[in-house]
Protein backbone atom coordinates (compact mmCIF):
# COMPACT_ATOMS: atom_id res chain seq x y z
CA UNK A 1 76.73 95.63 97.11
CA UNK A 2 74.33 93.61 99.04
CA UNK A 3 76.52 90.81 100.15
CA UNK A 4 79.07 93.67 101.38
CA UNK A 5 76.60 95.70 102.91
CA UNK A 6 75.44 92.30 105.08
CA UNK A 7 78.91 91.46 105.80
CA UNK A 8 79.29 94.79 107.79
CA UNK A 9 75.80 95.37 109.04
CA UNK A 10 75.22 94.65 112.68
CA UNK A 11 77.92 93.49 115.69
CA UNK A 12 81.13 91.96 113.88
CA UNK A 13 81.87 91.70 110.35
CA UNK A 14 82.29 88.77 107.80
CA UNK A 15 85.87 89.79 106.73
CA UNK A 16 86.10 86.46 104.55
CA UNK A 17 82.43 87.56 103.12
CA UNK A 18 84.57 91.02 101.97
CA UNK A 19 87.97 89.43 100.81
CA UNK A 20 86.03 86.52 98.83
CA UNK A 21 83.94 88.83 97.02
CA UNK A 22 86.41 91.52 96.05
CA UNK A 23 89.32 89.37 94.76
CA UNK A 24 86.83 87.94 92.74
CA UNK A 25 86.27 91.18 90.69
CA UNK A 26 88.19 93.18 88.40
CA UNK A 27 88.86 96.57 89.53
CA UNK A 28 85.86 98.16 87.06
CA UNK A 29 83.61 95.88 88.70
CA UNK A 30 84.51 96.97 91.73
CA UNK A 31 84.03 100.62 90.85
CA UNK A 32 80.46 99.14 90.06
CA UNK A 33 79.80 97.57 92.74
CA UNK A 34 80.90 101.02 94.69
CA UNK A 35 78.31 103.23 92.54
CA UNK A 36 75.82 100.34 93.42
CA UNK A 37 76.02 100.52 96.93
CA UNK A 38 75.92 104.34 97.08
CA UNK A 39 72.81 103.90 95.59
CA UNK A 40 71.50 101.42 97.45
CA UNK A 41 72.87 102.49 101.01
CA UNK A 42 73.41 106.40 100.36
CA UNK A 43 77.00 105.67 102.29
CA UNK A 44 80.65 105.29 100.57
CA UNK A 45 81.43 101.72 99.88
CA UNK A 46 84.87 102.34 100.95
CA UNK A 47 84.23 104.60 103.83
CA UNK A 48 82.72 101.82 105.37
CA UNK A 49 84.77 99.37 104.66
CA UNK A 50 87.58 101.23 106.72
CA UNK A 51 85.10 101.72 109.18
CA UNK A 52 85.08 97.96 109.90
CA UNK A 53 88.60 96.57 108.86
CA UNK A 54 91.67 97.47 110.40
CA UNK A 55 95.73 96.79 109.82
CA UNK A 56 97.48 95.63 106.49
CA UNK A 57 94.34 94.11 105.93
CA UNK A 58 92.39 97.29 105.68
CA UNK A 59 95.52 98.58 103.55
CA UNK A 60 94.67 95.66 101.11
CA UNK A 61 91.23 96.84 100.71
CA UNK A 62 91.25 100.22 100.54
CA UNK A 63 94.14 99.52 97.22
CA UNK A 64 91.93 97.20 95.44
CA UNK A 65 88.99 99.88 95.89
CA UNK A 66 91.45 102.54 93.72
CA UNK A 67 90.97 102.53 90.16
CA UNK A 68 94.38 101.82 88.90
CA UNK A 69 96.35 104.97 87.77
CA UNK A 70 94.84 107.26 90.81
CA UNK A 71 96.40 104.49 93.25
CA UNK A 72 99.85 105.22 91.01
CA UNK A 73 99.07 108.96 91.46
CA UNK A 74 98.43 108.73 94.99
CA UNK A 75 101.42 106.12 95.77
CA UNK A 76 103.76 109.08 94.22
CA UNK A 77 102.15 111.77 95.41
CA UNK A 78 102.72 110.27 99.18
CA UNK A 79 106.34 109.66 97.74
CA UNK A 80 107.33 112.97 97.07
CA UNK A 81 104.85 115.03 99.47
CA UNK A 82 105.75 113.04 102.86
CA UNK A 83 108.53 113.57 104.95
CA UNK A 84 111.50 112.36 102.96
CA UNK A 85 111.26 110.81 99.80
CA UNK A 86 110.28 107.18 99.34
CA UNK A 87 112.68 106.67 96.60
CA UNK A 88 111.51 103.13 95.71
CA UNK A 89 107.91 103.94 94.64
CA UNK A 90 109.24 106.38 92.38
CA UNK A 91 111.26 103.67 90.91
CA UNK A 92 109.26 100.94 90.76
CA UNK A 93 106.10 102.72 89.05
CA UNK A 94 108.34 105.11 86.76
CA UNK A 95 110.85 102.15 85.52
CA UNK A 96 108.45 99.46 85.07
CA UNK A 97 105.07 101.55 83.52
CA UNK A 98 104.69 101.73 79.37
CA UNK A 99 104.80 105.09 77.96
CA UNK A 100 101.13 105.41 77.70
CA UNK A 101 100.42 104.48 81.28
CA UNK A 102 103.12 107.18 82.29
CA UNK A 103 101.29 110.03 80.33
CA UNK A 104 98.15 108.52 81.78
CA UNK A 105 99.32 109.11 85.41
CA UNK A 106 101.28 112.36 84.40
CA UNK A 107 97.61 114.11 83.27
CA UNK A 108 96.04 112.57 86.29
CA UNK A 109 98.16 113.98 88.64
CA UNK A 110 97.75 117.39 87.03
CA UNK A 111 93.96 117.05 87.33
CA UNK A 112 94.06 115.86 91.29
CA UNK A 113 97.00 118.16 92.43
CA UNK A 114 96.92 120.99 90.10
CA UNK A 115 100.55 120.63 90.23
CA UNK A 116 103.39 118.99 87.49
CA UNK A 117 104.50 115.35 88.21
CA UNK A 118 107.88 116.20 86.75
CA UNK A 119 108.60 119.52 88.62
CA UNK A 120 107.44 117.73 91.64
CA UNK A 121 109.72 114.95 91.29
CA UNK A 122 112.71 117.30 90.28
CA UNK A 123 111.87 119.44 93.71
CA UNK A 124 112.72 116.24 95.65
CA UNK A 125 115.13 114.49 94.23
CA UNK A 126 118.92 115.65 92.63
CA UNK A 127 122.14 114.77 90.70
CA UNK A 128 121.51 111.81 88.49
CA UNK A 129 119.04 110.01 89.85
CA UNK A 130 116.89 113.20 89.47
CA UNK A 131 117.83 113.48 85.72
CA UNK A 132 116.79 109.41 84.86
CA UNK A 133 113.67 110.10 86.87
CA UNK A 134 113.36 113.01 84.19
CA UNK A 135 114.26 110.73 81.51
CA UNK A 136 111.55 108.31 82.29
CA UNK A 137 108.93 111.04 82.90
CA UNK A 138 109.52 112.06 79.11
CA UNK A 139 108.06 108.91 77.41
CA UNK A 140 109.61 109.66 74.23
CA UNK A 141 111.82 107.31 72.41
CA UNK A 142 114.87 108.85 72.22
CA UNK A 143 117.42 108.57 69.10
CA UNK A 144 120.57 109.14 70.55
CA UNK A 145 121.42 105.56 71.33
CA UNK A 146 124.11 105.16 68.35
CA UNK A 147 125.89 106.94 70.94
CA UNK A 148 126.09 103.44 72.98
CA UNK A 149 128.98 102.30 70.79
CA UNK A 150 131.08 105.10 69.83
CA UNK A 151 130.77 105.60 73.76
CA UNK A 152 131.49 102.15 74.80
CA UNK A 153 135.35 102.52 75.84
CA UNK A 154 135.13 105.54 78.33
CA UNK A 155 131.44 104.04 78.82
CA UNK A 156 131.67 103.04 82.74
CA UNK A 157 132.53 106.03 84.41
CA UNK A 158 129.90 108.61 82.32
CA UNK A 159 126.91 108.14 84.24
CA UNK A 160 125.42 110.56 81.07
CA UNK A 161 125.79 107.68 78.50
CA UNK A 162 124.08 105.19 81.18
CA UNK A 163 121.01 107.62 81.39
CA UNK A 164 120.76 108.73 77.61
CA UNK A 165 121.24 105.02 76.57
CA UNK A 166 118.71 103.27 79.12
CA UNK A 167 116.23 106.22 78.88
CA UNK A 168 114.99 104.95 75.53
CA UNK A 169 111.71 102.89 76.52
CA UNK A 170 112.04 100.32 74.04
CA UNK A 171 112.33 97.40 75.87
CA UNK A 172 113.13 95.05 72.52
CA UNK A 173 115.72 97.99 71.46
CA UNK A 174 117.15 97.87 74.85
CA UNK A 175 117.76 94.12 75.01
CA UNK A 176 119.78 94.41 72.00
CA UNK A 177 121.47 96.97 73.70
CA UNK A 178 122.53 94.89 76.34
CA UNK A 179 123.62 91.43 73.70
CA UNK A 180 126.18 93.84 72.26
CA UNK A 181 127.33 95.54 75.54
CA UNK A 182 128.26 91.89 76.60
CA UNK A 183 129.82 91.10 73.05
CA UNK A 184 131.78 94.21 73.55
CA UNK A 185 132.60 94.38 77.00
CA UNK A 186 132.40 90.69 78.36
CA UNK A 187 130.22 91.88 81.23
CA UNK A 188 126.60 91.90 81.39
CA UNK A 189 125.48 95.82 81.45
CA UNK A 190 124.15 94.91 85.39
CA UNK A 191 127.83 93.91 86.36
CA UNK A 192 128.96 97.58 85.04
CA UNK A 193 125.94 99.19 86.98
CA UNK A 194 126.75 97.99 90.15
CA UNK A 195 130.72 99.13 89.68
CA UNK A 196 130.10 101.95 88.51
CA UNK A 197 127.32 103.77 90.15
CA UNK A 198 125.66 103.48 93.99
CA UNK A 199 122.79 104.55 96.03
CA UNK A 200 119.47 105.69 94.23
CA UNK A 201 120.97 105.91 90.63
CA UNK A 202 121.71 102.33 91.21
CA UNK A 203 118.72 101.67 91.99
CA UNK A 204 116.78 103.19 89.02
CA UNK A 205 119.15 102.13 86.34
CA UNK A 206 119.17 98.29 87.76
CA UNK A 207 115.34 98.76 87.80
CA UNK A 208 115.21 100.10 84.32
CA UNK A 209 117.59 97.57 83.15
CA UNK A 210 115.42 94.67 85.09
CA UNK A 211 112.30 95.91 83.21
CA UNK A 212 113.32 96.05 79.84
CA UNK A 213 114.73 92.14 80.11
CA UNK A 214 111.21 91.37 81.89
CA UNK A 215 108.68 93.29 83.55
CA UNK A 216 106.90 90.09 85.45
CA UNK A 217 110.65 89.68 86.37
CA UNK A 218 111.58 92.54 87.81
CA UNK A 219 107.99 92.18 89.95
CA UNK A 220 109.17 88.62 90.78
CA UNK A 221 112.73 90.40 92.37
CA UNK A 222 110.94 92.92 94.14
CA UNK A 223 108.20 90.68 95.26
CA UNK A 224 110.77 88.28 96.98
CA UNK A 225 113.02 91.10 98.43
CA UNK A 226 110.27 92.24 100.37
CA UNK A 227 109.10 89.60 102.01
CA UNK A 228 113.02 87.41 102.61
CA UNK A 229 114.54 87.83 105.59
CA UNK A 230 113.02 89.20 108.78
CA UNK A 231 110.08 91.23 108.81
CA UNK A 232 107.65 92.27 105.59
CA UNK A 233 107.83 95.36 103.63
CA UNK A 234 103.71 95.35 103.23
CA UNK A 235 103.36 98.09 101.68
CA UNK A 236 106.11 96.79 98.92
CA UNK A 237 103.69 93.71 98.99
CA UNK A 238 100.48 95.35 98.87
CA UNK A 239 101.12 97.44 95.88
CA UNK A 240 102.80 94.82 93.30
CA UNK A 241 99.83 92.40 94.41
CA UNK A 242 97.32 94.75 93.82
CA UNK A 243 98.33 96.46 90.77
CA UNK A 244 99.49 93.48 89.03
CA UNK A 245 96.53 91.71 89.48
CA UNK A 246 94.89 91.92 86.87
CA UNK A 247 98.19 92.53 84.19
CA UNK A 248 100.68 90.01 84.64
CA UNK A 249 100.35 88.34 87.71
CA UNK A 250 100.87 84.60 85.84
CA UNK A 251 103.91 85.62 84.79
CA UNK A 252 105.04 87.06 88.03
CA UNK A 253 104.51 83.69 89.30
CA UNK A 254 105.79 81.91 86.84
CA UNK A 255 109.07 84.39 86.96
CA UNK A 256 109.29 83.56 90.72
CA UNK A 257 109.33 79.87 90.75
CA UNK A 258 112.26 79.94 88.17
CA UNK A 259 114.24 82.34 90.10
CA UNK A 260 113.31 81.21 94.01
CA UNK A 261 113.04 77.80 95.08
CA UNK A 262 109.74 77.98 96.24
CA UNK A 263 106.51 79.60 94.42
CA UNK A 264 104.87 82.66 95.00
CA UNK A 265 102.05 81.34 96.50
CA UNK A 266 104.09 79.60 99.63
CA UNK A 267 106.33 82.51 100.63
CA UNK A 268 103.13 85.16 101.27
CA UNK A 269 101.81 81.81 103.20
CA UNK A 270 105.05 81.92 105.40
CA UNK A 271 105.16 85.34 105.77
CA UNK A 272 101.54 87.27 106.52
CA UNK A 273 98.82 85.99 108.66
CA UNK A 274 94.87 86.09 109.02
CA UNK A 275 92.53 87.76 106.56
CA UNK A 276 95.27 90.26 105.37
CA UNK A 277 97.16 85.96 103.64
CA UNK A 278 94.01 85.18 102.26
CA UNK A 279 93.25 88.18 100.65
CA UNK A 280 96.57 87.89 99.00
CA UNK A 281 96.41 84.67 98.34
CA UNK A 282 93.44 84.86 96.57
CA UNK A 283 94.98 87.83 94.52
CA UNK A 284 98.26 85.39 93.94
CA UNK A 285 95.82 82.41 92.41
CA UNK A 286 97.37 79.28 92.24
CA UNK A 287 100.28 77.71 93.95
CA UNK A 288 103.12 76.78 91.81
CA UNK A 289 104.69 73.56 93.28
């Protein structure tokens, strides 16, 4: 609390000081460190952190000063409750979070909004992306996936089966799934997805589908499809870096330099700039050559 307080005290501020220290922690700590400097200084930690950075940078600090499932609360919350909906938050964090985390951000939600995750979500969305959303939001394992085969002829066209089937969170259960679609079919179960459906469904199933075959994967994907091409999608960047950080971030990296031909660590060099690449370098670790 010290070292932060020094880095902002005073004309300019040591932003390397500020990134050093907090990458270094694990998000408890820096709930600590927050409490500490309350104490200490009588002021919000992060209040004056904002105070003094500014840009994507400022956006990187202020998400590794969240505790975990409020930053998932408040990165759906902003997804339903803006203008429009930001469809791909409500993918990402519903198709790739366990059960338990799920119910862990459904009760938190209900305690910070007073209002129901799932009746929220079903307000802004429709049609079948709305009812996999629902699916997901449920968190129970459910049995009806003997359907799958007895299905499997007039399978492509009943987007029903798709949701029922892939709305069973058992990731091991689902990979068998997906061995005996090919046997059955000769296509891998992505193939069929991308025939059959479009647009948001699309989206969720091939995100669902992604997940169960490998979470760090699926990270890896959407790590490298926001930052190819022209342009960044920071906040994309922001919150895979920040909430994988402490979960699986080894693998993601490890994931990525199978899939891409360069690591992890090179493309955020080639891509941000200043404080805001070191930060998430340091969050990235290593550089897999």
């Amino acid at each position: 609390a010290e070292v932060l307080y020094k880095a902002m005290k005073g004309l300019g501020t040591d932003e390397d000081a500020i990134l050093q220290l907090l990458t270094a922690r694990s998000n408890a700590q820096r709930q600590e460190i927050k409490a500490a400097y309350k104490t200490l200084h009588g002021k919000d930690l992060v209040d004056n952190l904002m105070s003094e950075l500014g840009g994507k940078f400022e956006s990187l600090i202020a998400t590794l000063m969240t505790p975990p499932i409020m930053y998932e609360v408040t990165c759906l919350r902003d997804a339903i409750k803006g203008a429009g909906t930001d469809e791909k938050v409500l993918v990402e964090i519903l198709a790739s979070r366990s059960p338990n985390e799920v119910n862990q951000i459904k009760s938190l939600y209900k305690r910070e909004h007073n209002d129901d995750l799932e009746e929220d979500v079903t307000g802004d969305t429709g049609g079948h992306f709305k009812r996999m959303l629902v699916v997901l939001l449920q968190v129970y394992l459910n049995q009806q996936c003997a359907l799958f085969v007895a299905g499997e002829q007039k399978y492509g066209t009943d987007e029903g089966q798709f949701i029922t089937i892939l709305g069973n969170r058992s990731n091991a259960h689902l990979r068998r799934v997906f061995e005996e679609y090919r046997r059955l079919s000769g296509y891998e179960i992505e193939e069929s997805i991308q025939r059959e459906t479009s647009g948001t469904l699309q989206e969720v199933l091939l995100a669902v589908v992604k997940c169960a075959r490998s979470v760090p994967g699926y990270f890896a994907d959407s790590l490298y499809g926001a930052m190819k091409g022209a342009g960044t999608d920071d906040q994309t960047l922001i919150r895979i870096m920040v909430s994988r950080s402490e979960v699986d971030m080894l693998d993601i990296r490890a994931e990525f330099r199978k899939r891409f031909a360069t690591s992890l660590h090179k493309m955020i060099q080639g891509d941000t700039s200043g404080d805001y690449r070191k930060a998430l370098l340091l969050l990235c670790g290593g550089d897999d050559a």
